[in-house]
Protein backbone atom coordinates (compact mmCIF):
# COMPACT_ATOMS: atom_id res chain seq x y z
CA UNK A 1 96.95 100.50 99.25
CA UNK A 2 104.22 102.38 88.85
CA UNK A 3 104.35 98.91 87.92
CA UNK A 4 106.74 96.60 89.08
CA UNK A 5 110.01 96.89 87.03
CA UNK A 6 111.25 93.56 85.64
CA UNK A 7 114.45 92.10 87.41
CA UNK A 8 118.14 93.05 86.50
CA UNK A 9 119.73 90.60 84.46
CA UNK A 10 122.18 88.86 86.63
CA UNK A 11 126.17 89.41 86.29
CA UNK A 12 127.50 86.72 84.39
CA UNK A 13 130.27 85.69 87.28
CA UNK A 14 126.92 85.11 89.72
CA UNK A 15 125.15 82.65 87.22
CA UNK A 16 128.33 80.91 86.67
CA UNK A 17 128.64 80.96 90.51
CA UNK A 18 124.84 79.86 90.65
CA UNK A 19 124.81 77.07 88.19
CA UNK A 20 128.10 75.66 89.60
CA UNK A 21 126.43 75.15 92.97
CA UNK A 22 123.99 72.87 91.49
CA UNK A 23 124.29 69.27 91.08
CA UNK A 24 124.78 67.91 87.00
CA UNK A 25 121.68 67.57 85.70
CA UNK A 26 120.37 66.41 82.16
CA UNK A 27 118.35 69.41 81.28
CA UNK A 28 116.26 66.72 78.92
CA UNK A 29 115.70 64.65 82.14
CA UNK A 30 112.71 67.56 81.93
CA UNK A 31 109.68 67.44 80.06
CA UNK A 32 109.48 70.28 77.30
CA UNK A 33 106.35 71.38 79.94
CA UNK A 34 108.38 72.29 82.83
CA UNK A 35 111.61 73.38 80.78
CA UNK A 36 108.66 76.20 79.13
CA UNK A 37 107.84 76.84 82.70
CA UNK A 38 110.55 77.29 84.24
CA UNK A 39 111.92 79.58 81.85
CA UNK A 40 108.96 82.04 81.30
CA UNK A 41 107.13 81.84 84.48
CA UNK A 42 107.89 82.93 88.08
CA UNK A 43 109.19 80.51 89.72
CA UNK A 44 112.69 80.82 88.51
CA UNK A 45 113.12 83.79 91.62
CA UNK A 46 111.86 81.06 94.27
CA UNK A 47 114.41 78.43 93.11
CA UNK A 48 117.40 80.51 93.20
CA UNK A 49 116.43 81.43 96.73
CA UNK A 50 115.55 78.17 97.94
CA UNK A 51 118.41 76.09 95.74
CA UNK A 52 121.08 78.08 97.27
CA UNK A 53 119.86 77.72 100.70
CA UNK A 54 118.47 74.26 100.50
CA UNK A 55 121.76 72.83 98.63
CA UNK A 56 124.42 74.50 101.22
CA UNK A 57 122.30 72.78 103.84
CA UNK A 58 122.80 69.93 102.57
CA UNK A 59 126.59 69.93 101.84
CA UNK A 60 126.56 70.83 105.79
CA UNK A 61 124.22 67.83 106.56
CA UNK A 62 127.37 65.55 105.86
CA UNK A 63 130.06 68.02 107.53
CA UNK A 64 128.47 68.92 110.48
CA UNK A 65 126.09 71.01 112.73
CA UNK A 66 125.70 74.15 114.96
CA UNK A 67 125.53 77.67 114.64
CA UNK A 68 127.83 77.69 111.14
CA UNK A 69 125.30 75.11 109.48
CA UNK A 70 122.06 77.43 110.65
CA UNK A 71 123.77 80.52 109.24
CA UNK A 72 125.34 79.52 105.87
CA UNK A 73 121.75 78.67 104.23
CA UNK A 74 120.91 81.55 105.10
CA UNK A 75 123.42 83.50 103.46
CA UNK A 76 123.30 81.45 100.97
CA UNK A 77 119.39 82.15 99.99
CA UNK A 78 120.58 85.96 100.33
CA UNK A 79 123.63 85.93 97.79
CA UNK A 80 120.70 84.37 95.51
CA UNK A 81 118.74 87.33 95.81
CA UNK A 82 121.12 89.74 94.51
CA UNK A 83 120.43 89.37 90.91
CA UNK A 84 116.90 90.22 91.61
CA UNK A 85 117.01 93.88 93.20
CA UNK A 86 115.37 95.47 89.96
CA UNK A 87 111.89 95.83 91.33
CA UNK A 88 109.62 98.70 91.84
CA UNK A 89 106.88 99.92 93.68
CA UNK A 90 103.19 98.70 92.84
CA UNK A 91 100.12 101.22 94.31
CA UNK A 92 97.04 100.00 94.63
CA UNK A 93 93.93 101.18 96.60
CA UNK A 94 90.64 101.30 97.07
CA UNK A 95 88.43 103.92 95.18
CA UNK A 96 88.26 107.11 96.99
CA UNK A 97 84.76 108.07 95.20
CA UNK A 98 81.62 106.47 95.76
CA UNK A 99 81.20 105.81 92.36
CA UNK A 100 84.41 103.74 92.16
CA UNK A 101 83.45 101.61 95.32
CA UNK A 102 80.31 100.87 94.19
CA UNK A 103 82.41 100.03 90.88
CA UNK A 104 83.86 97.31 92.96
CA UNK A 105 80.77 96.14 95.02
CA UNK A 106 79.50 95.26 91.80
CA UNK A 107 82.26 93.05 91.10
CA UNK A 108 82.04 91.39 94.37
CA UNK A 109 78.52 91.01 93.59
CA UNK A 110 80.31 88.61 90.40
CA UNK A 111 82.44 86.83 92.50
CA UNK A 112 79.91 85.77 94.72
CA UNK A 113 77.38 84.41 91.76
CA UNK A 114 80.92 82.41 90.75
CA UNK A 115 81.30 81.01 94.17
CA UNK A 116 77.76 80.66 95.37
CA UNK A 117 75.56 80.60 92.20
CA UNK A 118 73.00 83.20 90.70
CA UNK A 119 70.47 81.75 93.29
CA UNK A 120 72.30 81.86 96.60
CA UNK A 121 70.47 82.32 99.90
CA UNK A 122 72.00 85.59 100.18
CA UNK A 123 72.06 87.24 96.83
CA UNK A 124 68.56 88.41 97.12
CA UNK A 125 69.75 90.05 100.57
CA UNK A 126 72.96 91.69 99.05
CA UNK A 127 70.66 93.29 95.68
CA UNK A 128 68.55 94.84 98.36
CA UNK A 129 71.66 96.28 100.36
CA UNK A 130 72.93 97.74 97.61
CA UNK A 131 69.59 99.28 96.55
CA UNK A 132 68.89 100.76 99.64
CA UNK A 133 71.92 102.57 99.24
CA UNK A 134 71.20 103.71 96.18
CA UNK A 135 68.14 104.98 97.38
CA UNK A 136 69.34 106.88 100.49
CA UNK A 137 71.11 109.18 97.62
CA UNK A 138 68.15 110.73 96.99
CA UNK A 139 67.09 111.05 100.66
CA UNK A 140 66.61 114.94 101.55
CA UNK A 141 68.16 116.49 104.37
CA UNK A 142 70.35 114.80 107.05
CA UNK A 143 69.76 112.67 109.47
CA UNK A 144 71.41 112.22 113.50
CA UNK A 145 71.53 109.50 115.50
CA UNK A 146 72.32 109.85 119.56
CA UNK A 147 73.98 106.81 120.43
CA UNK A 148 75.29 105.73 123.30
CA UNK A 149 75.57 102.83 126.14
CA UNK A 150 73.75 105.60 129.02
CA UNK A 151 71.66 107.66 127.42
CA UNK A 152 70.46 111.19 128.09
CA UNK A 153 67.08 111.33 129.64
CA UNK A 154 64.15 111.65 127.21
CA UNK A 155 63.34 114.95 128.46
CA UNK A 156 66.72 116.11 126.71
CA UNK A 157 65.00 115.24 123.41
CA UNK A 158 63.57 118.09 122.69
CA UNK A 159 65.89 120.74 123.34
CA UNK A 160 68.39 118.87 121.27
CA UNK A 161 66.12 118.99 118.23
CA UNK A 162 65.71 122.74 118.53
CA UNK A 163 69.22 123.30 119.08
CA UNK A 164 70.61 121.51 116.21
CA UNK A 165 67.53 122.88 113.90
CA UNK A 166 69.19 124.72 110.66
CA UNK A 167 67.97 125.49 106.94
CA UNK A 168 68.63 121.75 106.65
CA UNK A 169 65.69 119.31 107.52
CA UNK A 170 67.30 116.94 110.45
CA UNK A 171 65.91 114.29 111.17
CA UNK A 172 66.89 113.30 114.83
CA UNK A 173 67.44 109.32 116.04
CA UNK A 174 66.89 108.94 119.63
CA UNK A 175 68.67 105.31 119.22
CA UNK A 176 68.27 102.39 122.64
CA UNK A 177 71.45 102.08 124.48
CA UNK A 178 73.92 100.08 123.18
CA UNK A 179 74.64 96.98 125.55
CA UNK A 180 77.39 96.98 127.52
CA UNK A 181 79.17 93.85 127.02
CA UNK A 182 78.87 92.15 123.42
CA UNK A 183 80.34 88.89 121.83
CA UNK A 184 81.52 90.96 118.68
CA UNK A 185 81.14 94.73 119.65
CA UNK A 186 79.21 95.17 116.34
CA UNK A 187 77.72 98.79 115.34
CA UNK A 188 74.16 97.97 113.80
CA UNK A 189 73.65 98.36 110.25
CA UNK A 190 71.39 101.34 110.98
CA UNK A 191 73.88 103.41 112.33
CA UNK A 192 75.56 103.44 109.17
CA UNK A 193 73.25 105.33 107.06
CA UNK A 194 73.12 108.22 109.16
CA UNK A 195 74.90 111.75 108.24
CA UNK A 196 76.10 112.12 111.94
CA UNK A 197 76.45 110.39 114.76
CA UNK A 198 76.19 111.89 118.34
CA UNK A 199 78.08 109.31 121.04
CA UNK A 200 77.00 110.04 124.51
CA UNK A 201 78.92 109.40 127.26
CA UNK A 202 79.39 110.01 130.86
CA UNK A 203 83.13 110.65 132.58
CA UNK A 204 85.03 109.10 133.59
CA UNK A 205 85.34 106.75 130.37
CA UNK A 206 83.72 103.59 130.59
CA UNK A 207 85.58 100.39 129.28
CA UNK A 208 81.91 99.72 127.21
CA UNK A 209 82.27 103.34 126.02
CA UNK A 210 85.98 102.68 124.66
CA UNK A 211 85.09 99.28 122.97
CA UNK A 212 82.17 100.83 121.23
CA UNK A 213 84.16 104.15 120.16
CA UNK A 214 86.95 102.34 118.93
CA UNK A 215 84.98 100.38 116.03
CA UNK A 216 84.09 104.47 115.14
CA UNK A 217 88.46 105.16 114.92
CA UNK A 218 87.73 106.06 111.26
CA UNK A 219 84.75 107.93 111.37
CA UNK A 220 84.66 111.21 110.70
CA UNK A 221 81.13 111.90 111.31
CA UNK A 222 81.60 111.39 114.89
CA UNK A 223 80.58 113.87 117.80
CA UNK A 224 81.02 113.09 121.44
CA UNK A 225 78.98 114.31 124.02
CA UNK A 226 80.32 113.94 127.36
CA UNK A 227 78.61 114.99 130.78
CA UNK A 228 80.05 115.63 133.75
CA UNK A 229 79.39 116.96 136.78
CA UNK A 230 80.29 120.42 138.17
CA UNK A 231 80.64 123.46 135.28
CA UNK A 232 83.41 124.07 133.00
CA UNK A 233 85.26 126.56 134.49
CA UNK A 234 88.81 127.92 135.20
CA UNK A 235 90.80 125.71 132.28
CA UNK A 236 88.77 122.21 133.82
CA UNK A 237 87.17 121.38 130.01
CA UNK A 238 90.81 121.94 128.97
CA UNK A 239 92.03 119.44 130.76
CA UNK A 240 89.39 116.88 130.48
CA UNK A 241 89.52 117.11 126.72
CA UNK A 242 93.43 116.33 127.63
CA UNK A 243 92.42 113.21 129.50
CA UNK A 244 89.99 112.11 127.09
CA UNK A 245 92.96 112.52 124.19
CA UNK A 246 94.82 110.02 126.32
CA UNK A 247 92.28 107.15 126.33
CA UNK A 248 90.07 107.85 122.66
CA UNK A 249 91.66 106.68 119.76
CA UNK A 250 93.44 108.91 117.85
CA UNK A 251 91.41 111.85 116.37
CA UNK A 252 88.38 111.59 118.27
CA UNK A 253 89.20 114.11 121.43
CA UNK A 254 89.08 116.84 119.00
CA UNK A 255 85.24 116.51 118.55
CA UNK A 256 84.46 116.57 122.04
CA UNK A 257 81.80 118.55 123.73
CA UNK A 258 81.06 119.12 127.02
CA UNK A 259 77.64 119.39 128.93
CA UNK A 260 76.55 119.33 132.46
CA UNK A 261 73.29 117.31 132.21
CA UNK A 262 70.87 120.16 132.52
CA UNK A 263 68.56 120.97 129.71
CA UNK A 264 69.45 124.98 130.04
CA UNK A 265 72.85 124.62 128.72
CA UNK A 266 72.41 122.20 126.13
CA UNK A 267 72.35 124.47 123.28
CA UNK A 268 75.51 125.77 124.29
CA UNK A 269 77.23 122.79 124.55
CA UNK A 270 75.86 121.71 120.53
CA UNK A 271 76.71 125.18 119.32
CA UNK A 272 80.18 123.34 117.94
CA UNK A 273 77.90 120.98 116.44
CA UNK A 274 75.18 123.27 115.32
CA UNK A 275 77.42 124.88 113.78
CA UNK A 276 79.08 122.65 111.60
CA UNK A 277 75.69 121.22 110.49
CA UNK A 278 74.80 124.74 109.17
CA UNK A 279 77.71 124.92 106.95
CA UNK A 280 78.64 121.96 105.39
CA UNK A 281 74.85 120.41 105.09
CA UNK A 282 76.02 118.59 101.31
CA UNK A 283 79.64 117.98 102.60
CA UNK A 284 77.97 115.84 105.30
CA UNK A 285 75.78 113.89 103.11
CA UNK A 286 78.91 112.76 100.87
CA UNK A 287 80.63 111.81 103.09
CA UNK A 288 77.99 109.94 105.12
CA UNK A 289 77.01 107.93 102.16
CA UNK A 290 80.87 107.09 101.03
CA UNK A 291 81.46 105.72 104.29
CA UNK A 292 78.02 103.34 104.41
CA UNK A 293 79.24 102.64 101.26
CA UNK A 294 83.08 101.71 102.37
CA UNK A 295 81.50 99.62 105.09
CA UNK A 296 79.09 97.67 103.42
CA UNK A 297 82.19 96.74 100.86
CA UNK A 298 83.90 95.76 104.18
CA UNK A 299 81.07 93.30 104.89
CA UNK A 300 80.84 91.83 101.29
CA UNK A 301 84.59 91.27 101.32
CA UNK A 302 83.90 89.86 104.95
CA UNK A 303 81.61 87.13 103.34
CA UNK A 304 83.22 86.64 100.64
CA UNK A 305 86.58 85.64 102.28
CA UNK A 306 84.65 82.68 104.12
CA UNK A 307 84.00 81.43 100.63
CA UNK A 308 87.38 81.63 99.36
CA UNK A 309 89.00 79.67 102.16
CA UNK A 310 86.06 76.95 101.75
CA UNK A 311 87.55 76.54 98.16
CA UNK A 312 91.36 77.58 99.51
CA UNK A 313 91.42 74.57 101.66
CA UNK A 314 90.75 72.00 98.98
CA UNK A 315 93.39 73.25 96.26
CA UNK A 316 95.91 73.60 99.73
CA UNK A 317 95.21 69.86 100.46
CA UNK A 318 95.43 68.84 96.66
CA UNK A 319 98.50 70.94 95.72
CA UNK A 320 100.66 70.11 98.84
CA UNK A 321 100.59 65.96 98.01
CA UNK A 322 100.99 67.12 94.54
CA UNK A 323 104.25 68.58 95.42
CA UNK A 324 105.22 65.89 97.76
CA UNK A 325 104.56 63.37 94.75
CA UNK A 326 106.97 65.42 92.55
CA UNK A 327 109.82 65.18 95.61
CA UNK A 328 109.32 62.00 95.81
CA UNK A 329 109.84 60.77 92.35
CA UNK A 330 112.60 63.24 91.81
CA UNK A 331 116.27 61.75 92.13
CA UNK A 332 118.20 64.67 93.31
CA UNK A 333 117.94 67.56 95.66
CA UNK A 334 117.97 70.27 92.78
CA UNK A 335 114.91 68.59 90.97
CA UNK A 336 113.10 68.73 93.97
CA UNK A 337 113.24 72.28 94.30
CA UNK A 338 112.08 72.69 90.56
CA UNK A 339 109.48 70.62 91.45
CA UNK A 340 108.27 72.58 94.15
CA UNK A 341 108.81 75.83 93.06
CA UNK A 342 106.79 75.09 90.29
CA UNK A 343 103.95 73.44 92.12
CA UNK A 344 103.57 76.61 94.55
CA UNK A 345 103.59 78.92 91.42
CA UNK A 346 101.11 77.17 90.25
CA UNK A 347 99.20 77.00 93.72
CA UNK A 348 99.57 80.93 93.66
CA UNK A 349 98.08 81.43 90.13
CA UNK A 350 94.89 79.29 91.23
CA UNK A 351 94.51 81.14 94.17
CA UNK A 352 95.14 85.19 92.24
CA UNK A 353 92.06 83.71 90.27
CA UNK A 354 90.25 82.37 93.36
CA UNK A 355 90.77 86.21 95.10
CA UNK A 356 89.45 87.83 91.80
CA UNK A 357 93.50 89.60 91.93
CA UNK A 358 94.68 90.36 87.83
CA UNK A 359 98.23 90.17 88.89
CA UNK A 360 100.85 89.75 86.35
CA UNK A 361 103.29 87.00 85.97
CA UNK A 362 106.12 89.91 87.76
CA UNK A 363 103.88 90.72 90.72
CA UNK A 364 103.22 86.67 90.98
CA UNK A 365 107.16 86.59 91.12
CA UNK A 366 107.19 89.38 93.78
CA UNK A 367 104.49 87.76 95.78
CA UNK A 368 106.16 84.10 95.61
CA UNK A 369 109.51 85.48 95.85
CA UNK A 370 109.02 87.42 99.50
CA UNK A 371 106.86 84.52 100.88
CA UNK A 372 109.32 81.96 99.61
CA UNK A 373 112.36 84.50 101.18
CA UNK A 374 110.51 84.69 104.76
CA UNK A 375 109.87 81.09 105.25
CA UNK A 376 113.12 80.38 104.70
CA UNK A 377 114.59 82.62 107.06
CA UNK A 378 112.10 81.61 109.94
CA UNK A 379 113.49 77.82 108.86
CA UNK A 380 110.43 75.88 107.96
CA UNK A 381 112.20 73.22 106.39
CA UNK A 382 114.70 72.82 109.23
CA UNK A 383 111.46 72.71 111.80
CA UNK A 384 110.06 70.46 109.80
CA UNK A 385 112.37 67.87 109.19
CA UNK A 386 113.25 68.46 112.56
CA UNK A 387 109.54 67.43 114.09
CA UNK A 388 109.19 64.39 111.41
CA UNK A 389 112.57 62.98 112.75
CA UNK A 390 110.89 62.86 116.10
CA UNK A 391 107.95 61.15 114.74
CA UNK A 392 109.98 58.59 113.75
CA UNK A 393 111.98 58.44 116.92
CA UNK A 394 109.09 58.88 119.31
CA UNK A 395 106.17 57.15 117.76
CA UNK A 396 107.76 54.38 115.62
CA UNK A 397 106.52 56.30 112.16
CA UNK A 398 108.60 53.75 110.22
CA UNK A 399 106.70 54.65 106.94
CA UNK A 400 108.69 57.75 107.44
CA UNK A 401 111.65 56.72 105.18
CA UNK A 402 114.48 57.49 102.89
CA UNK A 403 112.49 60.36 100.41
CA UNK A 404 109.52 60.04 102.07
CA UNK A 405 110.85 62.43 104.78
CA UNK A 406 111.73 64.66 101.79
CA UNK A 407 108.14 64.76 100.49
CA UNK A 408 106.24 64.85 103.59
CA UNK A 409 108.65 67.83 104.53
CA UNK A 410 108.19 69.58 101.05
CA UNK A 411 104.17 69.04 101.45
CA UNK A 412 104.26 70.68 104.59
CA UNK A 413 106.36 73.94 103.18
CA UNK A 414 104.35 73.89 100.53
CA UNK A 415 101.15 74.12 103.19
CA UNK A 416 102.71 76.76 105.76
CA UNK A 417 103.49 79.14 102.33
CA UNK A 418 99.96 78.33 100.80
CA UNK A 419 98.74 79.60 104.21
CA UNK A 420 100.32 82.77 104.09
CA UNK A 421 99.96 83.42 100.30
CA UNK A 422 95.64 83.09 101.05
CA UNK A 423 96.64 85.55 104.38
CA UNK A 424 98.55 88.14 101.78
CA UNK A 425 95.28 88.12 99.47
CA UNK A 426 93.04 88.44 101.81
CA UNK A 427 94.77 91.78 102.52
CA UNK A 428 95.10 92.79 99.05
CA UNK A 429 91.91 91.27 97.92
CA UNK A 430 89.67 94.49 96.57
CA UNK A 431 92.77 96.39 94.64
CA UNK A 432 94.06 95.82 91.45
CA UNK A 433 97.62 94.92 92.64
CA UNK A 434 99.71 94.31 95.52
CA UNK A 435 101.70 96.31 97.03
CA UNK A 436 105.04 95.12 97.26
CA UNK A 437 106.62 97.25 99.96
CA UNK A 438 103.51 96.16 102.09
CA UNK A 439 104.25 92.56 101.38
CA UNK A 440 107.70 92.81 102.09
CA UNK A 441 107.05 94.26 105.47
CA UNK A 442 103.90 91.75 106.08
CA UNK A 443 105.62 88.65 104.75
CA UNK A 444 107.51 87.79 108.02
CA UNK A 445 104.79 87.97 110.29
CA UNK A 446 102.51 86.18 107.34
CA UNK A 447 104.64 83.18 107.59
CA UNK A 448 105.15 82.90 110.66
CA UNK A 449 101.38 82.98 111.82
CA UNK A 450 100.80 80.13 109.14
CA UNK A 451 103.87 78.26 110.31
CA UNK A 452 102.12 78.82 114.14
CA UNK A 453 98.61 77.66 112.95
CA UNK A 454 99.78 74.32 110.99
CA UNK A 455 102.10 73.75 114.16
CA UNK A 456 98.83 73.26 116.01
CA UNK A 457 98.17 70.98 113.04
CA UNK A 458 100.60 68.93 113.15
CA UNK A 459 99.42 65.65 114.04
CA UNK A 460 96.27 66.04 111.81
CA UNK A 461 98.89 67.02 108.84
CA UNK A 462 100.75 63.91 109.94
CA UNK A 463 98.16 61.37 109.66
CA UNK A 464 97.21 62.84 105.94
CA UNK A 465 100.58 62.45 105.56
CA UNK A 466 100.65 58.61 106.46
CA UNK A 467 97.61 58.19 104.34
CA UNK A 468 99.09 59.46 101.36
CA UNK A 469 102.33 57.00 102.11
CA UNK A 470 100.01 54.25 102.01
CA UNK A 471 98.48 55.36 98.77
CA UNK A 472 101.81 56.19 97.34
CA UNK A 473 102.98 52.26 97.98
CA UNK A 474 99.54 50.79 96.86
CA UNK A 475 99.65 52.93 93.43
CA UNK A 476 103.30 51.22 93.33
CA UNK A 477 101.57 47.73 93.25
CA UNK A 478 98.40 48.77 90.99
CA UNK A 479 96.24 49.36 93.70
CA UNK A 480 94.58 52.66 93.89
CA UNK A 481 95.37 56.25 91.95
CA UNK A 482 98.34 58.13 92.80
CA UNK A 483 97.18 60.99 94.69
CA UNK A 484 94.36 61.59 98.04
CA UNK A 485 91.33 63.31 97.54
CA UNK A 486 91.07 66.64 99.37
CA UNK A 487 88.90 66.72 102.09
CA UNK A 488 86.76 69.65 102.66
């Protein structure tokens, strides 16, 4: 799932070219604070993107509109990439021994106690979880489980167990059917302890049967046991194993094997089976109890992501009028984008801590940087601006004024990125590091699923916005404190 190589000093005719873009500003107009920040953090990738883009929009805001002014910003935001293509490759994955995962299980363990507190409802539940497995370790022999949504008849039980009897001890699972229709298609808990699992099904393929065999795509203790009527003759398992390959996922026609439904020729159709349970009885094992293991991480991280975007939520709603505060106050363009970039560092390093990710100040960059790069191309801003002009046209929003429309907008870019940097965590959250090459492939479709879901939003984002107008005006006259209080 080689460290990230620190940028490429820019060529000295693109900073002149860069700086000469911007509008004059008194570098002491900045507090000592930001000037620190701004040079050592970073942020300083996200404003070169964003200043070029966001300035050459503007210049076109006074000259005119159409296809020209849509494309220049765009190009503009690219030229500032260029000094920035010295980057490298980060790997990061999970542990591929069940020593390392339960390494990290551990650890989650820790980030739940932070979030939830020693005594939380369910860290009693998760100790004994991850004691049980522990304890199946030292479980002897392996175990099967015959799942399925039709099951064999019970008269079948028998000749199975003395079929797949080896040196091994095997203990055999005659599970209940699994329902056909469910809310989640969830595999119990049980089934994940077992050394083998034995999916029976009967052809043709159900729609129930594909649902439940698809949770199993990476599983490779599965079997599949699949009756049909007739016999297997003349090429016909051949070609069924063929049709089967056509509707399984991927992987799972190759462990396919093929019975009639009479107890006679049952042994023959396990032989495959039998087989492979007389030769690999420790291989089994291992790799039963590294994929319990891989699953009950799943869970854990599962649970533990509901917690982070309980907490996410409040610094998103604190950070975002934070940022629009900064806008607001600023006096020109440029300062508003330092501003901002700033605040969303910031906003990123809060939330690396809140998804337990030690990221360095470069793979921050990186993150920012490709977030920052695909919301600007899918033109947040311009939607933005775009849907708070029609408030004001359509709804009277006459609080909506001079650099109020500035702020509001820059809170709301500042939401739609925070909502795809806690998406890009959650996908990295468990590694040490991101990887970039991932991000930069997942950071279009990132954005634009946050940009979809605060769309639907919108008039809830709106009213906080209105709110905070109000507050912003009574601080003005001594009223009440500067900023809203996040709701949860």
């Amino acid at each position: 799932m080689t460290s990230p190589d620190h940028p490429s000093p820019a060529a000295p005719g693109a900073a002149t070219d860069s700086a000469a873009t911007e509008p004059a500003t008194d570098p002491s107009a900045l507090g000592p604070a930001v000037r620190h920040l701004l040079r050592r953090g970073p942020w300083l990738p996200v404003v070169v993107v964003a200043g070029s883009g966001w300035l050459v929009s503007d210049l076109l805001g006074h000259v005119g509109h159409g296809l020209m002014a849509a494309a220049l910003p765009a190009a503009a935001a690219a030229a500032g990439l260029v000094w920035l293509s010295g980057r490298g490759t980060v790997t990061a994955r999970l542990p591929a021994t069940a020593s390392g995962l339960l390494q990290r299980c551990e650890g989650l363990m820790e980030q739940f106690v932070q979030l939830e507190g020693a005594e939380g409802s369910r860290q009693q539940e998760r100790r004994r979880e991850l004691q049980e497995w522990r304890s199946s370790q030292e479980e002897p022999g392996l175990s099967l489980a015959l799942v399925g949504v039709q099951l064999p008849e019970a008269t079948a039980m028998t000749p199975m167990r003395d079929a797949l009897r080896g040196r091994a001890a095997l203990a055999l699972h005659w599970a209940r059917p699994l329902p056909a229709s469910s809310p989640d298609w969830r595999w119990p808990t049980l089934f994940e302890r077992c050394d083998v699992l034995l999916y029976h099904l009967r052809l043709p393929l159900s729609a129930a049967d594909l649902r439940w065999l698809e949770g199993l795509d990476d599983c490779p203790c599965l079997w599949l046991l699949a009756t049909f009527h007739g016999s297997v003759q003349d090429g016909s398992a051949q070609r069924m194993r063929q049709e089967l390959a056509a509707q399984l996922p991927a992987g799972q026609a190759a462990r396919v094997l093929f019975w009639d439904g009479s107890s006679e020729s049952l042994a023959a159709a396990l032989e495959p089976l039998a087989l492979d349970l007389r030769q690999r009885p420790l291989q089994l094992r291992r790799d039963a109890r590294l994929r319990s293991l891989r699953l009950l991480h799943r869970r854990w991280q599962a649970d533990l992501e509901q917690l982070r975007r309980q907490r996410w939520i409040q610094l998103q709603q604190r950070t975002q009028w934070i940022v629009a505060a900064g806008v607001f106050a600023a006096p020109v363009p440029s300062l508003d984008l330092l501003v901002l970039a700033v605040a969303n560092g910031l906003m990123l390093q809060e939330m690396a801590r809140l998804w337990g990710c030690s990221w360095s100040m470069a793979q921050l960059r990186d993150a920012a940087l490709e977030l920052g790069k695909a919301a600007l191309a899918q033109g947040v801003v311009e939607w933005s601006t775009q849907a708070l002009a029609a408030a004001i046209k359509l709804h009277g929003a006459t609080w909506l004024i001079g650099g109020t429309v500035q702020a509001v907008s820059a809170a709301y870019l500042t939401r739609v990125v925070g909502h795809a940097m806690a998406d890009m965590l959650a996908l990295t959250a468990g590694v040490a590091a991101p990887d970039l090459e991932r991000i930069k492939r997942q950071a279009p479709l990132l954005v634009a699923r946050a940009a979809e879901a605060e769309k639907l939003d919108w008039a809830a984002f709106l009213q906080q916005g209105r709110n905070w107008v109000q507050e912003q005006s009574n601080r003005i006259n001594g009223a009440v404190p500067a900023l809203p209080q996040a709701s949860t």
